[in-house]
C-alpha atoms as a PDB file:
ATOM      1  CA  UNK A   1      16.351 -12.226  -0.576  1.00  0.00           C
ATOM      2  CA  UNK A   2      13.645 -10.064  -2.558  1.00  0.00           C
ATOM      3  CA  UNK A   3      12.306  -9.183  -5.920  1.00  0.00           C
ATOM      4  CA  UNK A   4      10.785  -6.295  -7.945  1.00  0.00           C
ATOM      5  CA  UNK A   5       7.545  -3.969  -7.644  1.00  0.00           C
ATOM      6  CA  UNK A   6       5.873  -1.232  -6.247  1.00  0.00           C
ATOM      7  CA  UNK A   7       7.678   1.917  -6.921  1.00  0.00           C
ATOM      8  CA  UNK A   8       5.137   4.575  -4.840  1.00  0.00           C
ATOM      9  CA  UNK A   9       6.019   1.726  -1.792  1.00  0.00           C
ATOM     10  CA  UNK A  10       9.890   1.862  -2.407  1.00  0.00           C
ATOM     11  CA  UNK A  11      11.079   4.078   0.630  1.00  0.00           C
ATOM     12  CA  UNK A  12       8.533   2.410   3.053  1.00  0.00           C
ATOM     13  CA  UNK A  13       9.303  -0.807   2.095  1.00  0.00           C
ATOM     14  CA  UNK A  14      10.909  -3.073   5.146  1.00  0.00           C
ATOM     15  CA  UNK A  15      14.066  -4.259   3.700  1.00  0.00           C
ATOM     16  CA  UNK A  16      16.142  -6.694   6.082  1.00  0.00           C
ATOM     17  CA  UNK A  17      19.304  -8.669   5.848  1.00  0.00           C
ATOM     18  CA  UNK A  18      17.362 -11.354   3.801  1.00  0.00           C
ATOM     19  CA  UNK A  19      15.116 -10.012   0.997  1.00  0.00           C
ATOM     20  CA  UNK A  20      13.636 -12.518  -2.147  1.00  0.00           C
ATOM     21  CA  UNK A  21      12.850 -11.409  -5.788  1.00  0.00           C
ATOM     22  CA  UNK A  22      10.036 -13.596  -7.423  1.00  0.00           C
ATOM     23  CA  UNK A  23       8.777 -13.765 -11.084  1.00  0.00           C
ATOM     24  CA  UNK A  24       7.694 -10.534 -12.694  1.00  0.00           C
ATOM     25  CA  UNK A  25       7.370  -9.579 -16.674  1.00  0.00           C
ATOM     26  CA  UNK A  26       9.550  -6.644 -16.833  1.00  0.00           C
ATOM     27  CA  UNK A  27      11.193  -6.409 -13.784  1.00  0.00           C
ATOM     28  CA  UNK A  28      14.141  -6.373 -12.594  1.00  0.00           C
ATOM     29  CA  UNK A  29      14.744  -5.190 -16.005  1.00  0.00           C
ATOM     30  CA  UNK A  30      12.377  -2.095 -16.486  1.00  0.00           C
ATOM     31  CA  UNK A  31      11.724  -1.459 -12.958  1.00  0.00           C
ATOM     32  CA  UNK A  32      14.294   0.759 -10.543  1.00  0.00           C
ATOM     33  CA  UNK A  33      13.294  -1.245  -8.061  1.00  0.00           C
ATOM     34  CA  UNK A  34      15.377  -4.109  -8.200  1.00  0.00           C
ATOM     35  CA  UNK A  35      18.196  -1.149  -7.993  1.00  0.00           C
ATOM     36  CA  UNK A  36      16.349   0.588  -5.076  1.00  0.00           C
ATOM     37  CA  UNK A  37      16.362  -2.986  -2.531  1.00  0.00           C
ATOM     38  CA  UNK A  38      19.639  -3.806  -3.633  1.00  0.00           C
ATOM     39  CA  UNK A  39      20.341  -0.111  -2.440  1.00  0.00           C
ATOM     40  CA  UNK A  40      18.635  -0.550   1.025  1.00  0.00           C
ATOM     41  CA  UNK A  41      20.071  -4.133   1.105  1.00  0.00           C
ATOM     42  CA  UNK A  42      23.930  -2.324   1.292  1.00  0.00           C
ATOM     43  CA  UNK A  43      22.225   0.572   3.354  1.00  0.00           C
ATOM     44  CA  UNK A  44      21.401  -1.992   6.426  1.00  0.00           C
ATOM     45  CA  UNK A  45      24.623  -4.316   5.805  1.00  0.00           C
ATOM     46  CA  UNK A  46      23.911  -5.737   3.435  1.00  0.00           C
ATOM     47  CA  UNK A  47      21.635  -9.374   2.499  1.00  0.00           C
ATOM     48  CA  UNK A  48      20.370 -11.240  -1.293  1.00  0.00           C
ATOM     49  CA  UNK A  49      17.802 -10.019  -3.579  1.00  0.00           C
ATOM     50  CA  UNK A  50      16.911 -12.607  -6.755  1.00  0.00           C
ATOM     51  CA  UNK A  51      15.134 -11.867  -9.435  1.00  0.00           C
ATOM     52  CA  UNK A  52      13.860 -14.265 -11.768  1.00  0.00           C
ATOM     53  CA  UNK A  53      13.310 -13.390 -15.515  1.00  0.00           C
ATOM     54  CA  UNK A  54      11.893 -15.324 -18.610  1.00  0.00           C
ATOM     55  CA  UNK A  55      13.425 -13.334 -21.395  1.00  0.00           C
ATOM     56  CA  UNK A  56      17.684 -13.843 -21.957  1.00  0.00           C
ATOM     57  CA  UNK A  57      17.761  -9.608 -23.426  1.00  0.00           C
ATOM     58  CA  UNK A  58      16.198  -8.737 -19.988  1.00  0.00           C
ATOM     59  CA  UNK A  59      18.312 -10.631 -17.639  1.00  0.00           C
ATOM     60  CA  UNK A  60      21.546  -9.439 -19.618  1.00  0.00           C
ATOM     61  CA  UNK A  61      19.884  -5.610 -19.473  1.00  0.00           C
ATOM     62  CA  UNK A  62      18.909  -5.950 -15.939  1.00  0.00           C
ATOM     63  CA  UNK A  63      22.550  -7.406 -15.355  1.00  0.00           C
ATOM     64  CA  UNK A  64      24.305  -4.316 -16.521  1.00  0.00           C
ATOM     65  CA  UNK A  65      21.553  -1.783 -14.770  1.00  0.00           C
ATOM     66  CA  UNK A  66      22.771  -3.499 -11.446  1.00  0.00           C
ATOM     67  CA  UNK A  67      26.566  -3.518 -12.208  1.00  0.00           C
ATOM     68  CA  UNK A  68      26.381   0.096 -12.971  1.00  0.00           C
ATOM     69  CA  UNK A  69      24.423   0.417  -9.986  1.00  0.00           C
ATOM     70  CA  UNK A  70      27.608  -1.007  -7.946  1.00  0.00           C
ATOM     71  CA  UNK A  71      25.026  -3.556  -6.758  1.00  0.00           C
ATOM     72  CA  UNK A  72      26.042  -6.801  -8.582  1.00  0.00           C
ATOM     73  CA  UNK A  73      27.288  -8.463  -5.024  1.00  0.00           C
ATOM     74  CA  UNK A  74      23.702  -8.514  -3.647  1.00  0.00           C
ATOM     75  CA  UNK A  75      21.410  -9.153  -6.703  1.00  0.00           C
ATOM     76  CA  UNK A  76      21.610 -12.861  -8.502  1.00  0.00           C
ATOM     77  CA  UNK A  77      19.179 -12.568 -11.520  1.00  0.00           C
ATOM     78  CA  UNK A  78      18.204 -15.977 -12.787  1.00  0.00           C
ATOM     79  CA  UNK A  79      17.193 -16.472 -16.097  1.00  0.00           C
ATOM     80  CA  UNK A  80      14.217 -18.540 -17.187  1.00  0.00           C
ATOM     81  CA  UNK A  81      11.225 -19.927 -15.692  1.00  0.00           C
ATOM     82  CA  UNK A  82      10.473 -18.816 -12.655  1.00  0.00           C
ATOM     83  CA  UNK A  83       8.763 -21.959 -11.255  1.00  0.00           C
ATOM     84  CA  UNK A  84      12.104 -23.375 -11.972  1.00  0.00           C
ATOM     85  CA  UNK A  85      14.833 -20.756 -11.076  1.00  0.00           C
ATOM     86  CA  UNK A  86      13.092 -19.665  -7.228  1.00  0.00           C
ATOM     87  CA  UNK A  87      13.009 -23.409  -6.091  1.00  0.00           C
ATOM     88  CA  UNK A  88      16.028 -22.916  -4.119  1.00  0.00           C
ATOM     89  CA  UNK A  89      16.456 -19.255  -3.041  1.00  0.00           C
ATOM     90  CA  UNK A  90      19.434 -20.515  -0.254  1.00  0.00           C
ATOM     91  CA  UNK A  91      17.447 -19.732   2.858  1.00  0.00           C
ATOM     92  CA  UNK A  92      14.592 -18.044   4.566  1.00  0.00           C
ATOM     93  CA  UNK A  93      12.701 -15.188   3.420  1.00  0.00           C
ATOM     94  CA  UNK A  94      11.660 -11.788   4.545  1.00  0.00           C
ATOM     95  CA  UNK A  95      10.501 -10.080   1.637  1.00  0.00           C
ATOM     96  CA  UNK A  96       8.637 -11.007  -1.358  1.00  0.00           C
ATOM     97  CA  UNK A  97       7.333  -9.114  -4.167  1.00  0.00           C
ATOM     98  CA  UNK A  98       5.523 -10.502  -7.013  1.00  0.00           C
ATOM     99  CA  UNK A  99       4.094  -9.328 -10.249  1.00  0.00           C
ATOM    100  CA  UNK A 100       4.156 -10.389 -14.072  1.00  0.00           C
ATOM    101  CA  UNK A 101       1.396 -13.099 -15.296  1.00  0.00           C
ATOM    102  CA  UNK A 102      -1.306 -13.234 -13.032  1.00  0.00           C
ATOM    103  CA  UNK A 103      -1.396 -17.319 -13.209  1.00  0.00           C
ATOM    104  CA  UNK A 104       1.800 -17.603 -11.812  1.00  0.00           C
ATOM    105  CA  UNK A 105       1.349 -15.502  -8.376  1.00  0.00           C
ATOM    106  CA  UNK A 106       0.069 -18.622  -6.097  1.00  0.00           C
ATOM    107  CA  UNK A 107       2.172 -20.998  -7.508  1.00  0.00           C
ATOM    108  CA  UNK A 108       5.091 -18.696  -7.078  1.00  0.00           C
ATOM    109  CA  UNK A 109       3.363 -17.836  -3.563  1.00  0.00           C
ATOM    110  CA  UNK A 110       3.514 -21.647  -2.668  1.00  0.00           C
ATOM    111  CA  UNK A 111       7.119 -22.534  -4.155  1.00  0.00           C
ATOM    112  CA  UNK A 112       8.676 -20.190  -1.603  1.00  0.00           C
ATOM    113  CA  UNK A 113       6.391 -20.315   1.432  1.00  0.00           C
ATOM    114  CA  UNK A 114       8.225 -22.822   3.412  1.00  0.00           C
ATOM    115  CA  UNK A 115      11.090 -20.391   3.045  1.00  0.00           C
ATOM    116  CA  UNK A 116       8.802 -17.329   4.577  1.00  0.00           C
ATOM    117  CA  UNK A 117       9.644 -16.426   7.889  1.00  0.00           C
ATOM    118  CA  UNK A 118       7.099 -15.560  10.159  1.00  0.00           C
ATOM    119  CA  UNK A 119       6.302 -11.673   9.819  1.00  0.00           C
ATOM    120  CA  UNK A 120       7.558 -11.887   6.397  1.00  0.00           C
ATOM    121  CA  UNK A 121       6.261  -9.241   3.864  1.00  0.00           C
ATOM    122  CA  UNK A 122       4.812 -10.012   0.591  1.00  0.00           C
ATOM    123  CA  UNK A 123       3.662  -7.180  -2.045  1.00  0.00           C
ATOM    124  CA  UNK A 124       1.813  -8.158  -5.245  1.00  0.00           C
ATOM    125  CA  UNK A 125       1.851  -5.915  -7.922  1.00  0.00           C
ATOM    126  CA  UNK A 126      -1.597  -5.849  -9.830  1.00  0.00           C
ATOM    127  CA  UNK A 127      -2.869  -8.658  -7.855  1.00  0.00           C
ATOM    128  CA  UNK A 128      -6.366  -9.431  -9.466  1.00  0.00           C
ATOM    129  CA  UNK A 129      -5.948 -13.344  -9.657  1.00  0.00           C
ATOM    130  CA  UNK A 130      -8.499 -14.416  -7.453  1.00  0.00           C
ATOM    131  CA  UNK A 131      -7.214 -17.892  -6.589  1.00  0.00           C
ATOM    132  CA  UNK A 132      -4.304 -15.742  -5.318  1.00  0.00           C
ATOM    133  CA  UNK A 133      -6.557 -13.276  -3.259  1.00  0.00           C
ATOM    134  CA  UNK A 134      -8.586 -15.994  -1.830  1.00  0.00           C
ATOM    135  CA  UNK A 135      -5.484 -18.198  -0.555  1.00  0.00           C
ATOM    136  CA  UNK A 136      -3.938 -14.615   1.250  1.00  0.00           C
ATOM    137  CA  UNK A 137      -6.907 -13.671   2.552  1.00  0.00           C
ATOM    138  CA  UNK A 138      -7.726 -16.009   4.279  1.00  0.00           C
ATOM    139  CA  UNK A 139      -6.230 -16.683   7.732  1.00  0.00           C
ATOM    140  CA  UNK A 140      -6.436 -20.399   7.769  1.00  0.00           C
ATOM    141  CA  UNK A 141      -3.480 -20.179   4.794  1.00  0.00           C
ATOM    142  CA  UNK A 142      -1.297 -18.539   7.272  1.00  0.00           C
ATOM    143  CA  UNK A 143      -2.038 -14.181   5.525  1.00  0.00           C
ATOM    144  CA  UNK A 144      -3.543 -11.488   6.743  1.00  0.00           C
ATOM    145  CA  UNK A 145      -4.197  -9.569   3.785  1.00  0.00           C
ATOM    146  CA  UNK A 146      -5.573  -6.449   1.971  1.00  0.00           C
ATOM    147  CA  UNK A 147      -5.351  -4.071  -0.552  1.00  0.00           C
ATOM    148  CA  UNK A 148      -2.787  -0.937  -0.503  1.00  0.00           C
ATOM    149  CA  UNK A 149      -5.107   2.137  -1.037  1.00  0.00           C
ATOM    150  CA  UNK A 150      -2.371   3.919  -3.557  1.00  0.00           C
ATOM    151  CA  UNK A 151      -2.849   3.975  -6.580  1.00  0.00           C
ATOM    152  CA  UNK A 152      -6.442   2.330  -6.477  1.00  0.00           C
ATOM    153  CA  UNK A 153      -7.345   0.551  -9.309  1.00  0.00           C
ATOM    154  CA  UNK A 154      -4.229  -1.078  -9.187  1.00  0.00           C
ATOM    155  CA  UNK A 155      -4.466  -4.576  -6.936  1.00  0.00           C
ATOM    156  CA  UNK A 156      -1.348  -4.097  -4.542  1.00  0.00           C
ATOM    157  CA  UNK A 157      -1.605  -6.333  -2.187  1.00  0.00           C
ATOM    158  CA  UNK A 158      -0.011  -6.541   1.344  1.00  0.00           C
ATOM    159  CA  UNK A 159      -0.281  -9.423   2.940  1.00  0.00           C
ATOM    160  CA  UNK A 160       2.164 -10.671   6.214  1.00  0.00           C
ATOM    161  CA  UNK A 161       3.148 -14.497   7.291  1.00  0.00           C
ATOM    162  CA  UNK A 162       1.565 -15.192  10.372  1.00  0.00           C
ATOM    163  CA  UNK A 163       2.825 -18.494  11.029  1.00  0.00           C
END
């Protein structure tokens, strides 16, 4: 299962069968690359991306982007809050990418970490929370962790599940 982000880390990005979408303010609406997973989802047989969206008009848009996509069988968007809708993503997790309010990135983290896999992959998109950086970077939580060095100035941060 996966989520949104990134788009100068779309074609190195290590989709598997099982890929998660977390909480992001516009995405999977706005961003292609809800539409770009779901395409490397069917590419290596195929897997679940979820999104998760506050907003009713952006699930519905994002909806019909991925239907005219062809990619409706391996994208569920939920609507509504995201603390609520990614409580059960259905099984374990390789990818992750977060974004959207700042505030929300460890909780979200923490919701779906017992569903990480070791070696999974999380990317988060303008990652400046520091409660957030701190729990990633630090070993003892499980992370290693650091910041991508495209598009500086930006936060994206790459951390993998070691445990």
């Amino acid at each position: 299962m996966v989520w949104c982000p990134i788009a100068e880390a779309q074609p190195c990005v290590p989709c598997r069968k099982r890929l998660f979408a977390a909480v992001r303010s516009g995405c999977p609406t706005e961003d292609i690359s809800t539409i770009y997973l779901a395409a490397a989802l069917r590419d290596n047989g195929g897997g679940q991306l979820i999104g998760s969206e506050l907003e009713p008009a952006k699930v519905a848009r994002a909806r019909a982007h991925i239907d005219a996509a062809g990619l409706g069988d391996l994208v569920e968007i939920r609507e509504g809050d995201a603390l609520e809708t990614l409580k059960d993503v259905g099984g374990e997790v390789d990818l992750a990418l977060i974004g959207g309010a700042w505030s929300l990135y460890l909780p979200v983290l923490k919701l779906i970490e017992p569903r990480l896999r070791p070696g999974a992959v999380i990317l988060a998109e303008n990652a400046f929370a520091e409660d957030y950086l701190g729990y990633v970077r630090n070993p003892a939580n499980g992370y290693i962790a650091q910041t991508l060095p495209i598009d500086e100035g930006r936060g994206n941060e790459f951390a993998v599940r070691i445990l």
